[in-house]
Protein backbone atom coordinates (compact mmCIF):
# COMPACT_ATOMS: atom_id res chain seq x y z
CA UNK A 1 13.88 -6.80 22.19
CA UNK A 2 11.57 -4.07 22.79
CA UNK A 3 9.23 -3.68 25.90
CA UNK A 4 7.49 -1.16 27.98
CA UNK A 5 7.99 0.12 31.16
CA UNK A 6 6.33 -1.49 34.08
CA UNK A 7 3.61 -4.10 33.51
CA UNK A 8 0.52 -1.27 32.87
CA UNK A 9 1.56 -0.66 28.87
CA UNK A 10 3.55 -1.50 26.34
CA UNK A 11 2.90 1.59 24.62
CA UNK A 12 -0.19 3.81 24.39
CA UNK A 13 1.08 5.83 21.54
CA UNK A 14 0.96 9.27 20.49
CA UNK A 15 -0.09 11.76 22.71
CA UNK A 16 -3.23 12.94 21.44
CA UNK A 17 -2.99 16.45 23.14
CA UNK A 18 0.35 16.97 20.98
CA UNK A 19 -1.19 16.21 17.71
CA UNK A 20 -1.56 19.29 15.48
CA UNK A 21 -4.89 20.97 15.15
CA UNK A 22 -3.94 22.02 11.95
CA UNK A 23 -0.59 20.99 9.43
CA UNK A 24 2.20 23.18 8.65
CA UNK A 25 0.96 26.19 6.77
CA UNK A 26 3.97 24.94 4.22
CA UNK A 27 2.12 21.34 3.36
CA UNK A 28 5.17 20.35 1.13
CA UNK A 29 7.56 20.87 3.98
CA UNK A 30 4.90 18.76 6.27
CA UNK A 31 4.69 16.14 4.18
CA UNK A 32 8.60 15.71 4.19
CA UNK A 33 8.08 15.48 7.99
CA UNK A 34 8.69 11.77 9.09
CA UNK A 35 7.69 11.28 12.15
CA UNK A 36 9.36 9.80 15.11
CA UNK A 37 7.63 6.83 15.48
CA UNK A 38 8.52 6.10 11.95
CA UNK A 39 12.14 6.45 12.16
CA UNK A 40 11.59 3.94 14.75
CA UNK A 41 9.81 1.12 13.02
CA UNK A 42 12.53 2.14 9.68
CA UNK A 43 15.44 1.14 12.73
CA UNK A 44 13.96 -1.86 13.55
CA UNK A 45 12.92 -2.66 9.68
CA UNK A 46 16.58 -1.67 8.86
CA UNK A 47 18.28 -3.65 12.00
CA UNK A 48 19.48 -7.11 10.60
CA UNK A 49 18.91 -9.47 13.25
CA UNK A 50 14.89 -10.27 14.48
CA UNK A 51 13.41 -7.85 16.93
CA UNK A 52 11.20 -9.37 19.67
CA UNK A 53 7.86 -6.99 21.10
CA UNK A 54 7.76 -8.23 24.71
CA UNK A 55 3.82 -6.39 25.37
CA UNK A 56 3.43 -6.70 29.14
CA UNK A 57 0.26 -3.75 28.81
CA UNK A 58 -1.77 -2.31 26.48
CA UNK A 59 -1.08 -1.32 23.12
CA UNK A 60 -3.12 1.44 21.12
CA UNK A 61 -2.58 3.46 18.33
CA UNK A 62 0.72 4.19 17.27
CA UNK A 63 2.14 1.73 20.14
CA UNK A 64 0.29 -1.39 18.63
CA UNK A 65 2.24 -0.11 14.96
CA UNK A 66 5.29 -0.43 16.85
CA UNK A 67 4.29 -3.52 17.82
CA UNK A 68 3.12 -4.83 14.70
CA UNK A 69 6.34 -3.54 12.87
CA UNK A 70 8.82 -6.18 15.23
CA UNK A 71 9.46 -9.15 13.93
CA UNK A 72 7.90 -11.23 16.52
CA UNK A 73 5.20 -10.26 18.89
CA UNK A 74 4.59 -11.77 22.22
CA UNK A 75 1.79 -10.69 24.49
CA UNK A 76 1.07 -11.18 28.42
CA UNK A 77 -2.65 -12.39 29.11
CA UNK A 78 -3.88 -9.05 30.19
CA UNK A 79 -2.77 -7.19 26.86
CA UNK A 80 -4.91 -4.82 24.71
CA UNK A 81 -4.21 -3.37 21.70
CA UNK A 82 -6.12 -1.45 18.98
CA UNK A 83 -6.16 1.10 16.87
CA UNK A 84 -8.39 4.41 17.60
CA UNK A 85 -7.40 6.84 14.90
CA UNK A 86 -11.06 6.72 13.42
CA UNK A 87 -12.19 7.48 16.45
CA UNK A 88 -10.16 10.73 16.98
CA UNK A 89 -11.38 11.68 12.99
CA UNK A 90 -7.69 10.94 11.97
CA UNK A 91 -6.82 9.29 8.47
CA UNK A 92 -3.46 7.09 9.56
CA UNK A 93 -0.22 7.60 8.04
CA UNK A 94 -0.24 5.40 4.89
CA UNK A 95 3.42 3.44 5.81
CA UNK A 96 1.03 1.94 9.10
CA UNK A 97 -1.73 0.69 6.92
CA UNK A 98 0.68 -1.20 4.56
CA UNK A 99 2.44 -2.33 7.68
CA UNK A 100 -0.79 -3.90 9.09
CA UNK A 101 -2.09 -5.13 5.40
CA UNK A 102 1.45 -7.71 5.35
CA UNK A 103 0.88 -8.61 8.48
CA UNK A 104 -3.05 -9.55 8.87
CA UNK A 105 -4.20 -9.22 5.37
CA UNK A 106 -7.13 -6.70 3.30
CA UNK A 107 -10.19 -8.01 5.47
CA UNK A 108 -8.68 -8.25 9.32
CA UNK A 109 -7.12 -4.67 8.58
CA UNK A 110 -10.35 -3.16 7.45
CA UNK A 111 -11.83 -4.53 10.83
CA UNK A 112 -9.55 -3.03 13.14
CA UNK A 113 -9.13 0.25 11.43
CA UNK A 114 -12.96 0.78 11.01
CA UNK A 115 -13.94 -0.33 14.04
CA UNK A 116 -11.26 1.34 16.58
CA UNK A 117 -12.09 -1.49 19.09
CA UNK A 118 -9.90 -2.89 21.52
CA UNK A 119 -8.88 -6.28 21.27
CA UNK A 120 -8.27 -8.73 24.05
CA UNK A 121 -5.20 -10.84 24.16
CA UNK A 122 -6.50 -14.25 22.85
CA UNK A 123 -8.07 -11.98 19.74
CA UNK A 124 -5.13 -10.55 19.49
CA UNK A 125 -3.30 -13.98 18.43
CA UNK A 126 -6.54 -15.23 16.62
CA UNK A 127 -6.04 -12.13 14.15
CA UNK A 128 -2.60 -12.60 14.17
CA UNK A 129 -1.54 -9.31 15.59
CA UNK A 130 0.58 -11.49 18.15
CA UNK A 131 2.50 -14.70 17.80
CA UNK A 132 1.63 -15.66 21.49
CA UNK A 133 -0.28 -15.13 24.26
CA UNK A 134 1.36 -16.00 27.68
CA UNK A 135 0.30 -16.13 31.34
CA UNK A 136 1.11 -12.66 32.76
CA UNK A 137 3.75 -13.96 35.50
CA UNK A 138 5.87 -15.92 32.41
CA UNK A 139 6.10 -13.01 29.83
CA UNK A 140 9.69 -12.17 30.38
CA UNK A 141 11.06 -15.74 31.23
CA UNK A 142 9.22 -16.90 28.18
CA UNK A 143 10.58 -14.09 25.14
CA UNK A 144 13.93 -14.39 26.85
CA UNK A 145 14.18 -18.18 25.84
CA UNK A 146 12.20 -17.39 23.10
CA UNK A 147 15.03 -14.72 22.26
CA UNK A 148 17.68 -17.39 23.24
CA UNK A 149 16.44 -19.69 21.13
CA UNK A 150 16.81 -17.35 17.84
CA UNK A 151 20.45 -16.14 19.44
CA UNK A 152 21.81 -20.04 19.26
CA UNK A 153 21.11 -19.88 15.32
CA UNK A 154 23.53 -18.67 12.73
CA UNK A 155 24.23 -15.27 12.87
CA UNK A 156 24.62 -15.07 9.07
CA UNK A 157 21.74 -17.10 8.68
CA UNK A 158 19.60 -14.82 10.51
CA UNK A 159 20.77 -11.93 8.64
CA UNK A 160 20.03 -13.36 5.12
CA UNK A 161 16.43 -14.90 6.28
CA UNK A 162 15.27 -11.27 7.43
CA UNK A 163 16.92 -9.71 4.15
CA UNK A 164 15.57 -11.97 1.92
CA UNK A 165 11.86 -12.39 3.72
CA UNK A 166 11.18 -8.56 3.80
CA UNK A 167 12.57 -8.08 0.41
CA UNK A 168 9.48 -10.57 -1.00
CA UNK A 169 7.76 -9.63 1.39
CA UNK A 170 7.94 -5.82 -0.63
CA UNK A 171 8.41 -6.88 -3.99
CA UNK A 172 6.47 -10.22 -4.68
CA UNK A 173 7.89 -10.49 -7.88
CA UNK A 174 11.91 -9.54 -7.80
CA UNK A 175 13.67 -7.76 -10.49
CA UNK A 176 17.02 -9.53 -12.04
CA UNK A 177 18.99 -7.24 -9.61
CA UNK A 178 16.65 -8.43 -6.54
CA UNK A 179 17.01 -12.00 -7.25
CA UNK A 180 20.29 -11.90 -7.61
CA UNK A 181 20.76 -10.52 -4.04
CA UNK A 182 18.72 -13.41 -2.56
CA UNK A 183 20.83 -15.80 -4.59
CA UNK A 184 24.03 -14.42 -3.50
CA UNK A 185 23.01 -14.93 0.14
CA UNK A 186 22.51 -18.52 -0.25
CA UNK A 187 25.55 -19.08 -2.22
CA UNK A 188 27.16 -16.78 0.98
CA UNK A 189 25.37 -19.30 3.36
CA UNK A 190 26.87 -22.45 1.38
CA UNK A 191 30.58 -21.30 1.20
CA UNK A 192 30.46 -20.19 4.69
CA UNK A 193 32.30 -21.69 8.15
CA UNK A 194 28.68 -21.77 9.52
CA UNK A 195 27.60 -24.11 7.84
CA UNK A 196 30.38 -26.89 7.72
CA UNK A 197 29.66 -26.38 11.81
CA UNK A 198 25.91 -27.04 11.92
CA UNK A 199 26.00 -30.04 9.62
CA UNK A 200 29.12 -31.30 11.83
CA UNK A 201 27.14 -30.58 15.31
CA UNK A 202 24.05 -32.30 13.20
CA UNK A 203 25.87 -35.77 12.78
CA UNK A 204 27.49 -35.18 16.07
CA UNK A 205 23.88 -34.65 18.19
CA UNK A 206 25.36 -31.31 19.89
CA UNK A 207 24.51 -27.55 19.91
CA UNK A 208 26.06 -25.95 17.22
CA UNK A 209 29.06 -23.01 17.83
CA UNK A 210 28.61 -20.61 15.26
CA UNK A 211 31.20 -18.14 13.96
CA UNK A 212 28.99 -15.88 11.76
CA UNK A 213 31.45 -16.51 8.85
């Protein structure tokens, strides 16, 4: 789970003062720069189990494309987001606009990154930037169930439904080699402990007590 500090942001982003006036006078070397924000969102792209945004504040810029890169996003009433870059005279790094394009689609992403505007909360989960919106005093009690909930599931299932979702998700239509991965998850998933243990607690009306093998 990632969150801010304190209830006033989630994360406002980069600081504008620090961005270069002009790039590295070696613009090969520059480009080979990857930013730290980046290697961020890569972690939490790379982690295999889901990664929750808990946004208590606001969220612009670079903070709402950490947001948008977690795997679920849930937002306190009094959250903002939005991204400004357009407004500074900045063309985004290109890995944030595909980011927001799987997430909200051609037209929605157009919108925000045109625009600059900040979005209320209830926007917010009408675009689909967020999965929910809830009351300000029952942010935290609400992802941590909501983080519970995910944790009572099979370990190795979760692992093999993130895999498998962001490899579509990046290659709509898999090579040989790509499908074969996928496959060989849910023939993993069949052989496994896990499963003999959910269809058991299933016909026996408990919680199941997964092993992750």
């Amino acid at each position: 789970m990632i969150r801010g500090s304190g209830d006033k942001a989630f994360s406002a982003g980069y600081d504008i003062s620090s961005l270069p006036i002009k790039p590295s006078s070696d613009k090969e070397e520059s480009l080979k720069e990857t930013p730290p924000l980046e290697k961020a969102l890569r972690a939490i792209r790379d982690f295999p189990y889901p990664v929750i945004a808990m946004l208590n504040g606001y969220a612009y810029g670079g903070g709402c494309d950490l947001a948008i890169g977690c795997d679920i996003r849930v937002a306190a009433k009094r959250v903002k987001m939005g991204m400004p870059p357009v407004k500074l005279g900045l063309v985004y790094p290109y890995p944030g606009y595909r980011r927001f394009l799987k997430v909200l689609g051609f037209s929605r992403t157009l919108e925000i990154f045109l625009t600059g505007r900040q979005y209320d909360s209830q926007t917010c989960l009408n675009m689909g930037l967020v999965n929910y919106v809830v009351e300000n005093a029952e942010l935290e009690a609400f992802t941590y169930n909501l983080a519970r909930e995910i944790a009572e599931n099979s370990p190795l299932s979760l692992r093999g439904t993130k895999f498998a979702l962001y490899k579509i998700s990046d290659h709509p239509i898999l090579d040989k080699e790509e499908e074969e991965e996928i496959r060989s998850l849910f023939i993993q998933s069949l052989q496994s402990e896990d499963i003999e243990e959910g269809k058991q607690a299933f016909m026996e009306k408990r919680k199941p007590r997964f092993k992750d093998r």
